[in-house]
Protein backbone atom coordinates (compact mmCIF):
# COMPACT_ATOMS: atom_id res chain seq x y z
CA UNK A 1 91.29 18.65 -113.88
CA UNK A 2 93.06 21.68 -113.31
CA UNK A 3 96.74 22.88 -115.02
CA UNK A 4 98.31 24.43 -112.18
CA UNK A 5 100.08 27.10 -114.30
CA UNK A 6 96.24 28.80 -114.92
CA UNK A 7 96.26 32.39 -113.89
CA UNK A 8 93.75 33.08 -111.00
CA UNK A 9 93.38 36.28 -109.16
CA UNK A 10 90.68 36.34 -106.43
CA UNK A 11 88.71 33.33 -104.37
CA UNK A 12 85.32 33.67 -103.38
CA UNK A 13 83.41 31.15 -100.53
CA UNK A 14 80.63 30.74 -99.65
CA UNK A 15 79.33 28.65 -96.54
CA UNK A 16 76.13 28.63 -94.02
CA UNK A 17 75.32 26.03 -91.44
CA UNK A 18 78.52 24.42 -89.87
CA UNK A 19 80.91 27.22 -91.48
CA UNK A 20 82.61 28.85 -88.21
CA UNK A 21 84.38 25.00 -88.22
CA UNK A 22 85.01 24.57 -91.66
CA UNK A 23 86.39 27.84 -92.30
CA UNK A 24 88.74 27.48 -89.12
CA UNK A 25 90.03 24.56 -90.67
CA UNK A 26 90.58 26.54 -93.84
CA UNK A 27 91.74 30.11 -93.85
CA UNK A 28 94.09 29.71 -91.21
CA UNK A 29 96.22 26.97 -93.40
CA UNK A 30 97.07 29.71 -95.99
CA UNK A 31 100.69 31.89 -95.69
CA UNK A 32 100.96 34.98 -94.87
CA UNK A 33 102.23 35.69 -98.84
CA UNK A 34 98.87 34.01 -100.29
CA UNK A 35 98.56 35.74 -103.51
CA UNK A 36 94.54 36.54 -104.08
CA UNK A 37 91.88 37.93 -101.88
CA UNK A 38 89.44 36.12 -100.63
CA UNK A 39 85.79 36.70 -100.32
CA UNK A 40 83.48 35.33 -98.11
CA UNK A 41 79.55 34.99 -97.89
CA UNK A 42 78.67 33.39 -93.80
CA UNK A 43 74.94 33.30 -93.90
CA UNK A 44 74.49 35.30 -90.30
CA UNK A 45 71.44 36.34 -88.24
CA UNK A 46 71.07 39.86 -88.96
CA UNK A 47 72.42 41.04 -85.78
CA UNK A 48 75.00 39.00 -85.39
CA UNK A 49 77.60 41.86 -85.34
CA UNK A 50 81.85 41.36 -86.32
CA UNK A 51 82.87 38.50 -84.96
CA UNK A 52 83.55 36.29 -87.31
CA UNK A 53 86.31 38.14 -88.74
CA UNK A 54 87.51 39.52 -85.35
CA UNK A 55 87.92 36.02 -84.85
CA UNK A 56 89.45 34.79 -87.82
CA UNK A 57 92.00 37.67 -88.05
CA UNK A 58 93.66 36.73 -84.27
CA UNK A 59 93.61 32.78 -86.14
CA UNK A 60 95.13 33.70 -89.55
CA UNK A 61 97.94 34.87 -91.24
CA UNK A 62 96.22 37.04 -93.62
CA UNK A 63 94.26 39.86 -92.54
CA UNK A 64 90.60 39.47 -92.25
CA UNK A 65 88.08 41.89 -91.69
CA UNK A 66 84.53 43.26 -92.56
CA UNK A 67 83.92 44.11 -96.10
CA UNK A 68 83.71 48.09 -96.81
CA UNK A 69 81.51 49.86 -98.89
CA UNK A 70 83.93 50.87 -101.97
CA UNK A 71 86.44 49.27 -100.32
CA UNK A 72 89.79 48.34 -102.94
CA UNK A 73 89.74 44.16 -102.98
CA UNK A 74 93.35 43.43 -102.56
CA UNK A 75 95.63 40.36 -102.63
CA UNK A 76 96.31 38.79 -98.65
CA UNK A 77 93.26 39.57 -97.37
CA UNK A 78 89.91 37.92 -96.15
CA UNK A 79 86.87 39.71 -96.59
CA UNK A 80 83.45 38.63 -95.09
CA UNK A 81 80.11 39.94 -95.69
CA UNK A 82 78.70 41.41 -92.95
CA UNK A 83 75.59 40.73 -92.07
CA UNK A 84 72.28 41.70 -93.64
CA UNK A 85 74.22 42.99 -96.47
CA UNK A 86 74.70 41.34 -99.95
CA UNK A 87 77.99 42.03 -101.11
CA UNK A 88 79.57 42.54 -104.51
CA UNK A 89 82.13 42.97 -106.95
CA UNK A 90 82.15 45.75 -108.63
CA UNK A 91 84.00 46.55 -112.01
CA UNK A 92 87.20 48.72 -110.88
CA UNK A 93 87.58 45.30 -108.31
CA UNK A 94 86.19 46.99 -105.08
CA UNK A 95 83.17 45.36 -102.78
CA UNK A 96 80.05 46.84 -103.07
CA UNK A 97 77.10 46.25 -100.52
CA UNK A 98 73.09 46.44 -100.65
CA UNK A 99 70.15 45.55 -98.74
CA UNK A 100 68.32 43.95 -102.00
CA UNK A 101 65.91 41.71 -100.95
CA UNK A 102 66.98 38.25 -99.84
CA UNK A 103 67.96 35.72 -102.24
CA UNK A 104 67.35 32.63 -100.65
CA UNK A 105 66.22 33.49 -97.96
CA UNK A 106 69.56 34.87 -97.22
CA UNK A 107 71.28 38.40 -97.03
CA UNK A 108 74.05 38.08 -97.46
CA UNK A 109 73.62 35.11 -100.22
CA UNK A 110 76.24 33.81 -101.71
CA UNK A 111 74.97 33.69 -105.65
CA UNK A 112 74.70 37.40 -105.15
CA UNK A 113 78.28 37.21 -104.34
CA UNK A 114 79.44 34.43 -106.89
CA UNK A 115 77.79 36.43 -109.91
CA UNK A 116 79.02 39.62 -109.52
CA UNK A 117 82.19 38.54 -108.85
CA UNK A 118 82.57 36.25 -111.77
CA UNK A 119 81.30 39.23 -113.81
CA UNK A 120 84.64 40.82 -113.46
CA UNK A 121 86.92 38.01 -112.80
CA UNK A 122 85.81 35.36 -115.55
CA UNK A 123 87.57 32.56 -115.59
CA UNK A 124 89.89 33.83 -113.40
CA UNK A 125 88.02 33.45 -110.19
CA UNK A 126 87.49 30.09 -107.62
CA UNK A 127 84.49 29.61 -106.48
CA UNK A 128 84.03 27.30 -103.32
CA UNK A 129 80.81 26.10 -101.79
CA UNK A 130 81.20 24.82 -97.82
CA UNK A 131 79.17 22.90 -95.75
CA UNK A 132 75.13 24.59 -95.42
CA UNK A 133 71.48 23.94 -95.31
CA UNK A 134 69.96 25.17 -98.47
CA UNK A 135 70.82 25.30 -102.25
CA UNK A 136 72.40 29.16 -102.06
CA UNK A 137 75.68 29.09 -104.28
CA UNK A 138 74.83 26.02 -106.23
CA UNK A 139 73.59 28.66 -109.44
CA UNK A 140 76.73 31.12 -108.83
CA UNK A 141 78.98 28.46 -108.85
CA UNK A 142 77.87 27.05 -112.00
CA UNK A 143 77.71 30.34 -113.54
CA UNK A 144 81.78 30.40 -112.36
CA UNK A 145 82.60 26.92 -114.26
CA UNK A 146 80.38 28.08 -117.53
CA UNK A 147 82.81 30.98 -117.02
CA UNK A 148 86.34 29.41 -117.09
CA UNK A 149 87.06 29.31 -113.54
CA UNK A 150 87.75 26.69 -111.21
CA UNK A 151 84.54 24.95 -109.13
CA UNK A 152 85.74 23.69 -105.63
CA UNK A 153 82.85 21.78 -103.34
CA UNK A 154 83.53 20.37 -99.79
CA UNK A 155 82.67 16.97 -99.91
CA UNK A 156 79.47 16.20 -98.73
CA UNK A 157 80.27 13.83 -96.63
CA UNK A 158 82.46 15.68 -94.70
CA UNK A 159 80.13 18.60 -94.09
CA UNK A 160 78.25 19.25 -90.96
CA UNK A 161 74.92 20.42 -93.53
CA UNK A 162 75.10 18.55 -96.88
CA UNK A 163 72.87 20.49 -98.95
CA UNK A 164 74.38 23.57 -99.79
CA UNK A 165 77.78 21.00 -101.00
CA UNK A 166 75.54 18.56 -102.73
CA UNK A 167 73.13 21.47 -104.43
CA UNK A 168 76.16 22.63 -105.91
CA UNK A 169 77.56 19.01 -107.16
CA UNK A 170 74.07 18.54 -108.73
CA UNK A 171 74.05 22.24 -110.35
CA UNK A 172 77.49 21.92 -112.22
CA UNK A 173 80.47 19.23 -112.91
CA UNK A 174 82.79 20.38 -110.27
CA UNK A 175 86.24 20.23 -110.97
CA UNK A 176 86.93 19.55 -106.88
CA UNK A 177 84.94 17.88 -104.21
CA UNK A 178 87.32 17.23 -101.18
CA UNK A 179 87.74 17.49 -97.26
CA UNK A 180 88.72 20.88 -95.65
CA UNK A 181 92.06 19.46 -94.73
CA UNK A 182 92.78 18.28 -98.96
CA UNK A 183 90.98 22.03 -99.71
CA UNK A 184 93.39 23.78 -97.60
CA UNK A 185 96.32 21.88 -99.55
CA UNK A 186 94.83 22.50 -102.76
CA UNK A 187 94.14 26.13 -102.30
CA UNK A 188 97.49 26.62 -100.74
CA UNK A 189 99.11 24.45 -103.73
CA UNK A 190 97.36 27.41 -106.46
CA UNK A 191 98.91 29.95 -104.73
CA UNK A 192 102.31 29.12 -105.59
């Protein structure tokens, strides 16, 4: 498993079908003090406007909001995608976004995320697939653990749409599969 004394420096998630619950039982568990961003891929209807992370700032300690073009990616905060944008990691560490084609059939899609940001993090980086109804993530994440860094999957079981959790099990040994509530402990555990 995992030595706890392993240096990470940003989080990435990624999560479709079922996510507004399973990321409202997981962002608001971590302090105010958590030390890495965190970057977030919701697959969303293309108009679906801000309010996922209007939401999730009022319910967390960390400040969430929309990703910015350019924007600086920068340790207590919780940056989602918004939607019908890809977004990416860019060398100097700020978020990029494009209107690439879909990849699938998502924008934003969460490999998209996953690979550029393990392109400049390395092994330094957690990856985390949620709960979701197709296989997007399952080749970013695996491209994270070939990397060094540390694969975290929602248990299956526990996830309102299996296959975007399962895809990912299949795609890569995972170092984590676990409920939201033991993924909240974990992730709040690494931050320490």
């Amino acid at each position: 498993m995992i030595q706890m004394s392993k240096k990470y420096e940003a989080i990435v998630i990624g999560v479709s079908a079922g996510g507004m619950a399973a990321l409202t039982k997981l962002l608001p568990a971590l302090p105010k003090e958590y030390p890495f961003p965190i970057i977030v891929v919701q697959h969303l209807h293309p108009t679906q406007g801000d309010f996922l992370p209007k939401y999730f700032d009022k319910k967390c300690a960390l400040t969430v909001k929309e990703a910015d073009e350019k924007e600086p990616i920068q340790a207590g905060y919780i940056y989602f995608a918004p939607p019908n944008y890809h977004l990416l990691v860019e060398d100097n560490k700020t978020l990029a976004l494009s209107i690439d084609p879909k990849i699938n059939y998502s924008r934003p899609s969460v490999d998209v995320l996953f690979e550029s940001a393990v392109d400049v993090y390395g092994s330094a980086l957690i990856g985390i697939v949620l709960t979701g109804a197709n296989n997007d993530g399952a080749a970013g994440l695996s491209l994270i653990k070939q990397r060094g860094g540390l694969a975290i999957v929602q248990d299956p079981r526990t996830a309102e749409a299996i296959m975007m959790p399962q895809s990912a099990i299949e795609a890569t040994t995972v170092d984590y599969v676990l409920s939201l509530e033991k993924m909240a402990e974990l992730l709040v555990e690494l931050g320490k």
